[in-house]
Protein backbone atom coordinates (compact mmCIF):
# COMPACT_ATOMS: atom_id res chain seq x y z
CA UNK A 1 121.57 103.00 84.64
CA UNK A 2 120.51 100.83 81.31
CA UNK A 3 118.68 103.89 80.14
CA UNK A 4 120.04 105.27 76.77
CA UNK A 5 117.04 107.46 75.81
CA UNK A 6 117.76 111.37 76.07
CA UNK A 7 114.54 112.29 75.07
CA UNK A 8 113.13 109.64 77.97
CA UNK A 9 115.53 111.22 80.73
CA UNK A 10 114.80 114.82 79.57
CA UNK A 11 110.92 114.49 80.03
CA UNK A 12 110.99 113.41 83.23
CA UNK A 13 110.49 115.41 86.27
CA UNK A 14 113.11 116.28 88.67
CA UNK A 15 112.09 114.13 91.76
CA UNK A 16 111.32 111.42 89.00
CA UNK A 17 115.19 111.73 87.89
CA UNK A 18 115.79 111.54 91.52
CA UNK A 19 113.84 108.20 92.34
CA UNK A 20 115.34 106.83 89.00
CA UNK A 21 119.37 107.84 90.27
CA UNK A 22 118.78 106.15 93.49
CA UNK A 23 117.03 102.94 92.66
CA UNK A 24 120.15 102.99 90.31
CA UNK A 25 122.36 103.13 93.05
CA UNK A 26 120.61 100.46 94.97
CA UNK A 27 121.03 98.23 92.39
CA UNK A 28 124.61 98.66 92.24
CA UNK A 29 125.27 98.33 96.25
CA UNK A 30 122.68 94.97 95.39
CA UNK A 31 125.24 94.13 93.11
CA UNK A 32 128.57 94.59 95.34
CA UNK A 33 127.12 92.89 98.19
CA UNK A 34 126.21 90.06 95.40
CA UNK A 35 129.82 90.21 94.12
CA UNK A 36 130.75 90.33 98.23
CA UNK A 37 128.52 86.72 99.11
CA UNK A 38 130.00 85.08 96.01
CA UNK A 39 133.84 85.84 96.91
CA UNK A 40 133.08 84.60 100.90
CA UNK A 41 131.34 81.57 99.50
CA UNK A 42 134.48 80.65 97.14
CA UNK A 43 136.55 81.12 100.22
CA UNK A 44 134.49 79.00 102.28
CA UNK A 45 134.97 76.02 99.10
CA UNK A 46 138.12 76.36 98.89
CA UNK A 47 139.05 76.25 102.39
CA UNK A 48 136.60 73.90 103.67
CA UNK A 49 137.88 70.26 104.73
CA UNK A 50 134.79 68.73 103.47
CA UNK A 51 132.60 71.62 101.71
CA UNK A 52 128.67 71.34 101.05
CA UNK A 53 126.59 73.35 99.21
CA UNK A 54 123.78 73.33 101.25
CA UNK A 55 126.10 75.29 103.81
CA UNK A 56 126.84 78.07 100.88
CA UNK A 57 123.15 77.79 100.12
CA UNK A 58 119.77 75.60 100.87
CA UNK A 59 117.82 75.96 98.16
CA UNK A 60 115.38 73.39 99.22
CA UNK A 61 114.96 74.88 102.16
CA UNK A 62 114.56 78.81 100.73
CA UNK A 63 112.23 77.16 98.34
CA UNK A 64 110.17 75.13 101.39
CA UNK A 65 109.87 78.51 103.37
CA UNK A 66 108.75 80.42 99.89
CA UNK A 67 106.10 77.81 99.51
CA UNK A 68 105.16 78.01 103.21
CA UNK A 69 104.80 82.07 103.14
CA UNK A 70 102.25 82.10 100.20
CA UNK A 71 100.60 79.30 101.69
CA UNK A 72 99.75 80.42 105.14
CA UNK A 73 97.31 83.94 105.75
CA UNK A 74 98.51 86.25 107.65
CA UNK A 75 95.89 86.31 110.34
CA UNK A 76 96.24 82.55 110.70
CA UNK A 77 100.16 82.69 111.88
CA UNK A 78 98.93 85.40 114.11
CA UNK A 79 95.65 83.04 115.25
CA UNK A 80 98.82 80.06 115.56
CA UNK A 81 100.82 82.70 117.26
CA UNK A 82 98.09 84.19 119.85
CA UNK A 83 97.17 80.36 120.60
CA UNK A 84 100.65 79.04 121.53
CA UNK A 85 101.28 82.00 124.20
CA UNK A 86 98.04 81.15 125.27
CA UNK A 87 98.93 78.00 126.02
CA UNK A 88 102.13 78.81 127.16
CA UNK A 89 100.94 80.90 129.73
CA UNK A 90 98.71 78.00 131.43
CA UNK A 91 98.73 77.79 134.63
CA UNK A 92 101.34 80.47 135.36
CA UNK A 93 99.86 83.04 137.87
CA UNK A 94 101.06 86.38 137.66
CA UNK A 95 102.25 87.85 141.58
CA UNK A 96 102.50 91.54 141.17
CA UNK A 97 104.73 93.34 143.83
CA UNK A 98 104.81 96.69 144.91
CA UNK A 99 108.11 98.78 144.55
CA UNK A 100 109.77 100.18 147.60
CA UNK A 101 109.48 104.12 147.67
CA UNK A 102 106.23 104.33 146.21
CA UNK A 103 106.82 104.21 142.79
């Protein structure tokens, strides 16, 4: 929990306490799934016949798509997005047909 103060824990309020004892406990499952990444990527360099670390872990890449993300606005990947089905949908005429029974 990394909190030693008594006075500190004791003058907060109960759903405070709460919110404190679960981001506690989400730090620790953060921390066994760490712990669980690490162990499969050991395996993986061990056992590999020719083992690369970009297959563990592209860090050119995670640091490309970081830079890409604070780079681009929102709207404009939505502006991108709404213009590619756009022209995706060119030419293609929609042929709407009636279900049997009614429906």
């Amino acid at each position: 929990m990394k909190v030693y103060d008594p006075d500190l824990i004791l003058s907060w309020e109960p759903k405070e306490y709460e919110s404190f004892i679960k981001g506690a406990m989400h730090a620790r499952i953060d921390e066994q799934e760490m712990i669980a990444k690490q162990a499969m990527a050991f395996r993986y360099s061990m056992h590999a016949k020719r083992a690369r670390e970009t297959a563990i872990f592209n860090a050119k890449k995670a640091r490309w798509l970081l830079e890409k993300g604070f780079k681009q606005d929102v709207q404009v990947v939505e502006k991108e997005r709404v213009r590619r089905m756009t022209n995706a949908l060119k030419g293609v005429k929609l042929v709407f047909i009636p279900l049997k029974g009614g429906r």
